[in-house]
PDB file of N, CA and C in Angstrom:
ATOM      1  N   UNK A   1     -59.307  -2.299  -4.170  1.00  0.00           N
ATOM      2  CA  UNK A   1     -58.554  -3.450  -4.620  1.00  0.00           C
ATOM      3  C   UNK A   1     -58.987  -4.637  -3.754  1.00  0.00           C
ATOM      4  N   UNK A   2     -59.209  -5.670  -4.481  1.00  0.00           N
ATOM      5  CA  UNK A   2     -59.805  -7.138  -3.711  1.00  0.00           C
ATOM      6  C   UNK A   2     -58.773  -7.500  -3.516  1.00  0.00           C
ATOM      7  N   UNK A   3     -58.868  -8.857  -2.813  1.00  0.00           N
ATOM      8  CA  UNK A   3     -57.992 -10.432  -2.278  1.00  0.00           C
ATOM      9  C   UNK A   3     -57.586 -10.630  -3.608  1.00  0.00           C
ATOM     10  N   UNK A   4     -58.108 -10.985  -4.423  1.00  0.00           N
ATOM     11  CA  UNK A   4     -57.834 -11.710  -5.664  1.00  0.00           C
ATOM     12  C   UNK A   4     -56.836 -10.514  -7.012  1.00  0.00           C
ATOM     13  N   UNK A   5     -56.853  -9.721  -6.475  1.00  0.00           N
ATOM     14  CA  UNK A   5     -56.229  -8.195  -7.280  1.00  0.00           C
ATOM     15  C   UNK A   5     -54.761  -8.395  -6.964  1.00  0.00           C
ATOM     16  N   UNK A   6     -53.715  -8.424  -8.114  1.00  0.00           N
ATOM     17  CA  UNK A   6     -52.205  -8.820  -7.426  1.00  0.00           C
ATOM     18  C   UNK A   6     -51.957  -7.237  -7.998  1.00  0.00           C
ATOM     19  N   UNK A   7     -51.243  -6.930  -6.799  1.00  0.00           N
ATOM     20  CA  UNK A   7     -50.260  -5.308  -7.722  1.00  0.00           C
ATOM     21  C   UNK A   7     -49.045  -6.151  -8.172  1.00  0.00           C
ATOM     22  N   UNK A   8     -48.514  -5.121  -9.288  1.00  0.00           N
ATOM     23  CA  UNK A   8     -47.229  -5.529 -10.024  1.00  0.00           C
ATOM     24  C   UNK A   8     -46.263  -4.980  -9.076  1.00  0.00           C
ATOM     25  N   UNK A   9     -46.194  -3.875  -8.531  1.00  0.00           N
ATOM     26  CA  UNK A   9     -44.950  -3.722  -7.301  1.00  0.00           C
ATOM     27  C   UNK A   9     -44.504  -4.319  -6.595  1.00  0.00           C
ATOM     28  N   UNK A  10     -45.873  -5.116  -5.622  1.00  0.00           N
ATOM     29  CA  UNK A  10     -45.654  -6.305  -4.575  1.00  0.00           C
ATOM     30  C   UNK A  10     -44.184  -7.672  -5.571  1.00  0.00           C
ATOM     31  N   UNK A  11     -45.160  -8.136  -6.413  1.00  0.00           N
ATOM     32  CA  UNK A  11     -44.869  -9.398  -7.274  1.00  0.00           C
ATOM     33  C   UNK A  11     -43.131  -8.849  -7.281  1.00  0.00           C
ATOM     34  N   UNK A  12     -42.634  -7.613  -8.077  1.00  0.00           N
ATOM     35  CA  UNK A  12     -41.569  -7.342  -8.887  1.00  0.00           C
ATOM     36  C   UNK A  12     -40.557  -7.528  -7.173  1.00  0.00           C
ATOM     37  N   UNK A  13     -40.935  -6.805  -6.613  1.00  0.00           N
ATOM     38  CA  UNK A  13     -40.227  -6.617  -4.886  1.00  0.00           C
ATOM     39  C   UNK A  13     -40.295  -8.265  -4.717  1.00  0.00           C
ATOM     40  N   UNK A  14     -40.966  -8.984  -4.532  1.00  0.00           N
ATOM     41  CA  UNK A  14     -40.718 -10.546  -4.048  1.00  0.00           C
ATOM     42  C   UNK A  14     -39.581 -11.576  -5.163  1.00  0.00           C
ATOM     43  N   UNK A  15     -39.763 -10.715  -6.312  1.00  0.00           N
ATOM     44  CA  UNK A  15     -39.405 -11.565  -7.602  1.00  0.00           C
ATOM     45  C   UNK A  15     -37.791 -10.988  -7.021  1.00  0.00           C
ATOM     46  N   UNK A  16     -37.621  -9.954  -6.680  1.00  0.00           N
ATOM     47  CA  UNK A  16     -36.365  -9.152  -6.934  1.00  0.00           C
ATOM     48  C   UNK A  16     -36.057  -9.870  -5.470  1.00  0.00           C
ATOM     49  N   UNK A  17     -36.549 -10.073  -5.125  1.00  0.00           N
ATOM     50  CA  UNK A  17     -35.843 -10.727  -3.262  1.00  0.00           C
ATOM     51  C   UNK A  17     -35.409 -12.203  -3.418  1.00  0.00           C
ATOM     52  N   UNK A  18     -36.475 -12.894  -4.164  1.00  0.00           N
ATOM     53  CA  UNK A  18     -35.822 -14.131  -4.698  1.00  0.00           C
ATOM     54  C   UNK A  18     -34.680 -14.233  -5.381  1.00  0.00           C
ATOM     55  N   UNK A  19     -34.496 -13.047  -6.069  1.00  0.00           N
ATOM     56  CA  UNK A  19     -33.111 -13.144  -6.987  1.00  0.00           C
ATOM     57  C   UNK A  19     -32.086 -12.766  -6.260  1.00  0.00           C
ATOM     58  N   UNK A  20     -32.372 -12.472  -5.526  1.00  0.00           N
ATOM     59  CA  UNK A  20     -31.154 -11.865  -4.410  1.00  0.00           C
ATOM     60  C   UNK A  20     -30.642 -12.915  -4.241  1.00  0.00           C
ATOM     61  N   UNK A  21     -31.724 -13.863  -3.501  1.00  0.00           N
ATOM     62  CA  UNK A  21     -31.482 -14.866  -2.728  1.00  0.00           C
ATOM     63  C   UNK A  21     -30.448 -15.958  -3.301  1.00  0.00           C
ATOM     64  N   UNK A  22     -30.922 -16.310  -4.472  1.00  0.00           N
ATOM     65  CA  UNK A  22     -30.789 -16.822  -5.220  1.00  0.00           C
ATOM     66  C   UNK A  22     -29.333 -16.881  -5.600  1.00  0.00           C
ATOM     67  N   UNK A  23     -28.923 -15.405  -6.171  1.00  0.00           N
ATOM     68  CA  UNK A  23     -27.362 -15.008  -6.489  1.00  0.00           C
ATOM     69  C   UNK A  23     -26.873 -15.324  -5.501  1.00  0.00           C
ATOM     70  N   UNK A  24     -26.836 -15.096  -4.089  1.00  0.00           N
ATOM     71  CA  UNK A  24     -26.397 -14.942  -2.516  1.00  0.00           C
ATOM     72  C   UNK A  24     -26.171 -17.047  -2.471  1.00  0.00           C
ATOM     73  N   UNK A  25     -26.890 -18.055  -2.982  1.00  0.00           N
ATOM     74  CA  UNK A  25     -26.969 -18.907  -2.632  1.00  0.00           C
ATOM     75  C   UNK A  25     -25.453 -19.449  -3.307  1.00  0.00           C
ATOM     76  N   UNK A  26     -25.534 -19.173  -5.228  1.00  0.00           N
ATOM     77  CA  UNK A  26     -24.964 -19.507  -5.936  1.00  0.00           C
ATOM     78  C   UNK A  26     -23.143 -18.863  -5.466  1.00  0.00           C
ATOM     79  N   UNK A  27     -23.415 -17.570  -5.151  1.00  0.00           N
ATOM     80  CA  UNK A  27     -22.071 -17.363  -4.894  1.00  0.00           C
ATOM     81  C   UNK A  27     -21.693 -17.965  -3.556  1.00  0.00           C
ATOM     82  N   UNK A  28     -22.640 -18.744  -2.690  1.00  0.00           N
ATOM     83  CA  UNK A  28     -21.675 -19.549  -1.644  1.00  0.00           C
ATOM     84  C   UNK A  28     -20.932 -20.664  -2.061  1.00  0.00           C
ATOM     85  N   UNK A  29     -22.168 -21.655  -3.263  1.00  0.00           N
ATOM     86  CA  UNK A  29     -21.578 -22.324  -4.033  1.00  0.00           C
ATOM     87  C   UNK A  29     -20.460 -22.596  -4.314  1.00  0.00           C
ATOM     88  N   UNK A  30     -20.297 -21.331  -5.412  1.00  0.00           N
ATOM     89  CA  UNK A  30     -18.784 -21.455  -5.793  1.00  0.00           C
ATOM     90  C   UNK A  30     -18.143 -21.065  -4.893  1.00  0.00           C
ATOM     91  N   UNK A  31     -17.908 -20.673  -4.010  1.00  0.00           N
ATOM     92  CA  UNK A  31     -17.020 -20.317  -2.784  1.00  0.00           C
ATOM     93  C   UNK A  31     -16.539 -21.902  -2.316  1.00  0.00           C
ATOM     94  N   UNK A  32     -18.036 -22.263  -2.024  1.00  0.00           N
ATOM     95  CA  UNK A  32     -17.413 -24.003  -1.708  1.00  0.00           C
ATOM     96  C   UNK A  32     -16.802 -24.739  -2.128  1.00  0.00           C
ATOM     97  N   UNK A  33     -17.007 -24.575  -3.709  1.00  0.00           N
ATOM     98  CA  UNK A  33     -16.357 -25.705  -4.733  1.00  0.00           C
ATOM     99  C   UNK A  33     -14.785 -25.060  -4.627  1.00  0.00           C
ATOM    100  N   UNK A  34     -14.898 -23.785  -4.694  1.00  0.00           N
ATOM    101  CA  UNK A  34     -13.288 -23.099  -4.600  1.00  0.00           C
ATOM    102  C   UNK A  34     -12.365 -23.780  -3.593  1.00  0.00           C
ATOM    103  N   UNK A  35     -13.179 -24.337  -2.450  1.00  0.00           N
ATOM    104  CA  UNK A  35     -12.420 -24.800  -1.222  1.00  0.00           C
ATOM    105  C   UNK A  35     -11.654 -23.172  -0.675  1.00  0.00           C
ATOM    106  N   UNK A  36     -11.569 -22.303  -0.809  1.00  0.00           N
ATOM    107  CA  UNK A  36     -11.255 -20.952  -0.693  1.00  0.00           C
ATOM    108  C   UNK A  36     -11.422 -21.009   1.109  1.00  0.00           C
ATOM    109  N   UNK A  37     -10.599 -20.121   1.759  1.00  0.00           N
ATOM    110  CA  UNK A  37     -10.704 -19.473   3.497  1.00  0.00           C
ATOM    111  C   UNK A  37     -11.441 -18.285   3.213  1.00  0.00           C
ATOM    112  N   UNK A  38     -12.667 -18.377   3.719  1.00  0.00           N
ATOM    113  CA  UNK A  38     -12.882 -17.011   3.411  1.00  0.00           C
ATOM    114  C   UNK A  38     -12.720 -16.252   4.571  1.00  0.00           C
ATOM    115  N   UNK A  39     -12.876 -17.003   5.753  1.00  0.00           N
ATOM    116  CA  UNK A  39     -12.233 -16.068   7.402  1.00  0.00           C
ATOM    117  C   UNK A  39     -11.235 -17.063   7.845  1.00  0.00           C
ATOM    118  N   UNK A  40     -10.366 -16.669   8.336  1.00  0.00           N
ATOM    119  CA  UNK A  40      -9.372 -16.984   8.701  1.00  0.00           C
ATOM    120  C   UNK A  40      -8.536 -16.194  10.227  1.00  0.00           C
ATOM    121  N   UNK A  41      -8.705 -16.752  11.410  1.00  0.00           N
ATOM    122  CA  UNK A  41      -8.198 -16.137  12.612  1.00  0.00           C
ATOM    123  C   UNK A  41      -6.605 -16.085  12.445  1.00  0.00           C
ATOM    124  N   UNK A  42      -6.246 -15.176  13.056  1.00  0.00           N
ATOM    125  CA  UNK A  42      -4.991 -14.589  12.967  1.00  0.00           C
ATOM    126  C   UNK A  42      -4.026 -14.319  14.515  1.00  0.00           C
ATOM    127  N   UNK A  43      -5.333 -14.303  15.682  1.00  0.00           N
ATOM    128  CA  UNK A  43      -5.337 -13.620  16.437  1.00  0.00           C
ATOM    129  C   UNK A  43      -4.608 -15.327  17.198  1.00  0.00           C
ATOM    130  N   UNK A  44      -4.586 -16.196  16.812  1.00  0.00           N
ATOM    131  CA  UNK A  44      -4.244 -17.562  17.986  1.00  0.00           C
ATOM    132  C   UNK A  44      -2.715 -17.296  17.279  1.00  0.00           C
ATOM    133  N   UNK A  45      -2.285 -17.196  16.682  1.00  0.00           N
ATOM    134  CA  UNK A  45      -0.529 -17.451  16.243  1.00  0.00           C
ATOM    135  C   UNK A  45       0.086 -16.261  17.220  1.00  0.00           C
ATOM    136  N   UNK A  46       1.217 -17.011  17.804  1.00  0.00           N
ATOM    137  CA  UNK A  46       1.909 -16.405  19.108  1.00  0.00           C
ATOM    138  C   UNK A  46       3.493 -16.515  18.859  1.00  0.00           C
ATOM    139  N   UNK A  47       3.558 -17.890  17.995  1.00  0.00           N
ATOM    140  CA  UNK A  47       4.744 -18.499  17.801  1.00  0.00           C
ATOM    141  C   UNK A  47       5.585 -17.532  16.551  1.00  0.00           C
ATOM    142  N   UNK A  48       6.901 -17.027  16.652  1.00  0.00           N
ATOM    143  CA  UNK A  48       7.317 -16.489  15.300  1.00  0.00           C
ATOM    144  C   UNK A  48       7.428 -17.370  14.297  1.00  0.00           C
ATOM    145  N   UNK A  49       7.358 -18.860  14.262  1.00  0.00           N
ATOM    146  CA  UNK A  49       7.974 -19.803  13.416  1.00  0.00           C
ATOM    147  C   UNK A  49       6.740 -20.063  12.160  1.00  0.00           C
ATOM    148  N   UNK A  50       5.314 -20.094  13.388  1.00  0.00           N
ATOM    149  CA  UNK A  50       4.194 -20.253  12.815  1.00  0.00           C
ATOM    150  C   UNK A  50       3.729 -18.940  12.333  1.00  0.00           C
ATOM    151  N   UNK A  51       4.005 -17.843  12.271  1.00  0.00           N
ATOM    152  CA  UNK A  51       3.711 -16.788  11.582  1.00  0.00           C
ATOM    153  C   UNK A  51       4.845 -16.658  10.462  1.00  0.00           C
ATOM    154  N   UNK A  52       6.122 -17.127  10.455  1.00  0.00           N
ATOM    155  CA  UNK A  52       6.688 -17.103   9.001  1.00  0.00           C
ATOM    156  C   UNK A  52       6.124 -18.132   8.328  1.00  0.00           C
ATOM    157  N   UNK A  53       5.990 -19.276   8.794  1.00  0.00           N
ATOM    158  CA  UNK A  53       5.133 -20.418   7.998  1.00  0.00           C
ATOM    159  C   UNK A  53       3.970 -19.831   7.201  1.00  0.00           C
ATOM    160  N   UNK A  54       2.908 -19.221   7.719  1.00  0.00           N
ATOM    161  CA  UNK A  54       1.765 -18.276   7.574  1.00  0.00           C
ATOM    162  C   UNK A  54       1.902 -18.050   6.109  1.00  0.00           C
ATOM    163  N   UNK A  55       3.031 -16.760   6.337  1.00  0.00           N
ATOM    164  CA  UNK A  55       3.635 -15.805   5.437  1.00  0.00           C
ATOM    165  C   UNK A  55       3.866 -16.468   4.170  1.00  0.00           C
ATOM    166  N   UNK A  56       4.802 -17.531   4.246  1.00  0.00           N
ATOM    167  CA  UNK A  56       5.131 -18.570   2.986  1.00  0.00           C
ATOM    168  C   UNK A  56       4.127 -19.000   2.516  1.00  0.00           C
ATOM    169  N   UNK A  57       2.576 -19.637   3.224  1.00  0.00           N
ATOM    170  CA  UNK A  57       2.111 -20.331   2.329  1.00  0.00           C
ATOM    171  C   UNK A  57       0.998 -19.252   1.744  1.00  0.00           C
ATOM    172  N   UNK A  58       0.830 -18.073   2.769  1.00  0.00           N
ATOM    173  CA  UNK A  58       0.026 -16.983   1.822  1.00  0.00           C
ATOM    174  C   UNK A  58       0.654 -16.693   0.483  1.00  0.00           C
ATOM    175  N   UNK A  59       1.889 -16.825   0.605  1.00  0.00           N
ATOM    176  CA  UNK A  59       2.770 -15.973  -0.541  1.00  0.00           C
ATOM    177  C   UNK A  59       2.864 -17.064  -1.685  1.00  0.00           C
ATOM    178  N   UNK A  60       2.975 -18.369  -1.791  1.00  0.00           N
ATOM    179  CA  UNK A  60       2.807 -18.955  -2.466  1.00  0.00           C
ATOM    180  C   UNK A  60       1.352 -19.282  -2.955  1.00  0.00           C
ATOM    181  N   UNK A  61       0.286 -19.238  -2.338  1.00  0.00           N
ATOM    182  CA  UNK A  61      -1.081 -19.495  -2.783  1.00  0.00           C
ATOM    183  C   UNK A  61      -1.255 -17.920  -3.157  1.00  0.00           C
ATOM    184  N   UNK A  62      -0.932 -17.329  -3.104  1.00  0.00           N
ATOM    185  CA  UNK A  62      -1.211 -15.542  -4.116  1.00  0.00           C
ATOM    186  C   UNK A  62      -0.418 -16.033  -5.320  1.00  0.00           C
ATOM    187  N   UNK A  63       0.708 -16.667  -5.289  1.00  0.00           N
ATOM    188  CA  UNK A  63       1.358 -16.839  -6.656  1.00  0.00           C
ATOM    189  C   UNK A  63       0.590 -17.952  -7.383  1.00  0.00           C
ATOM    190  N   UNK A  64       0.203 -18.890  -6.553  1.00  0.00           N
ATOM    191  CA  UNK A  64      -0.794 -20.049  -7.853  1.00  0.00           C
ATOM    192  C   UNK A  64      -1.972 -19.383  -8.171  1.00  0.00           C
ATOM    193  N   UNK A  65      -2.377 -18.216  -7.341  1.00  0.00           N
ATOM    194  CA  UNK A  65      -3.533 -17.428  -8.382  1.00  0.00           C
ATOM    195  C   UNK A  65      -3.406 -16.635  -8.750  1.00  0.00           C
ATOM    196  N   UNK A  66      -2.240 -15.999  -9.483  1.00  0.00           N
ATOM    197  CA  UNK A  66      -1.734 -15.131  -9.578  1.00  0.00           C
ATOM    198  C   UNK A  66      -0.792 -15.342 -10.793  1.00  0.00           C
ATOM    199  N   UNK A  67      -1.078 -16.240 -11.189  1.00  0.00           N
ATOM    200  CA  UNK A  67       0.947 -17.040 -11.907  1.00  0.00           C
ATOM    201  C   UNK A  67       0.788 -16.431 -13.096  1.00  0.00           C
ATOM    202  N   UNK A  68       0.224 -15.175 -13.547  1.00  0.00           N
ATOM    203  CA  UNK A  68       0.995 -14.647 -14.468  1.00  0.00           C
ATOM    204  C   UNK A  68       1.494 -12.969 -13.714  1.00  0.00           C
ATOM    205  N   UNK A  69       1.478 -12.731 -12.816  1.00  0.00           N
ATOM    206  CA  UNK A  69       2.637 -11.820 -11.953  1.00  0.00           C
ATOM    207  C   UNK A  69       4.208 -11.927 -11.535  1.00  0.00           C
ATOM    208  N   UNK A  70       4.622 -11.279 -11.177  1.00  0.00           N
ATOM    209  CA  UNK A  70       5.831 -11.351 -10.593  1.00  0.00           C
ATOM    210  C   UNK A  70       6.128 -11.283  -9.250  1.00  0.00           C
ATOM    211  N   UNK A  71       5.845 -12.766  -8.624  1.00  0.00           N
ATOM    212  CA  UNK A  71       5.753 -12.335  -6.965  1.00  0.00           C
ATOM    213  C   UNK A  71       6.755 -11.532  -6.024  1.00  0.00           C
ATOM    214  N   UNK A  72       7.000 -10.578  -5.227  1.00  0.00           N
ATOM    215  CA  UNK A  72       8.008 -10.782  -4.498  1.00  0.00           C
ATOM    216  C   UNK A  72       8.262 -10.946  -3.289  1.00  0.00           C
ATOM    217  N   UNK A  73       9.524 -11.279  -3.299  1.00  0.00           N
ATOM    218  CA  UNK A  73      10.112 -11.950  -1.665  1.00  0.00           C
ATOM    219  C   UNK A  73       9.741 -11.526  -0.681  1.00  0.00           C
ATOM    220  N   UNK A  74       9.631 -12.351   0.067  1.00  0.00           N
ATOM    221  CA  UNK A  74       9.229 -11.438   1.678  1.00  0.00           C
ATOM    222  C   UNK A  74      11.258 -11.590   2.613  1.00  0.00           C
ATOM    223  N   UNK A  75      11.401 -10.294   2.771  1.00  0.00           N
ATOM    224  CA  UNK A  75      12.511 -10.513   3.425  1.00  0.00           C
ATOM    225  C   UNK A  75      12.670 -10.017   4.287  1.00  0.00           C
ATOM    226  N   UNK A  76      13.429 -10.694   5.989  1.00  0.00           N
ATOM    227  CA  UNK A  76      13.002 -10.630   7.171  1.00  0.00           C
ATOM    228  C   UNK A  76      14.504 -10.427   7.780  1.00  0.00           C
TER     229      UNK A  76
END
């Protein structure tokens, strides 16, 4: 096999790595446009006030994506 000889394995493996890439790019995308947390530290809240706060606004942002469920209460 020469310089100038392409195998189809090589090509399909680079083609298939680009598409990876590619999907991998697009789904950060929409992640961004989502405005979405995708990590979120947990480990700095010390305060109980700021961990029920937490709690409420997780529980309400599960219900705006969620709003055809039946959320329920968190009770403490």
């Amino acid at each position: 096999m020469g310089k100038s000889e392409k195998t189809t394995l090589g090509r399909s493996l680079v083609k298939h790595h680009n598409h990876m890439i590619q999907e991998s790019k697009e789904k950060g995308k929409y992640y961004k446009n989502l405005q979405k947390k995708v990590l979120e530290s947990v480990t700095e809240v010390s305060d109980i006030d700021a961990i029920i706060e937490q709690a409420e606004e997780a529980e309400r942002l599960f219900t705006i994506n969620h709003s055809n469920t039946t959320p329920l209460p968190i009770n403490m």
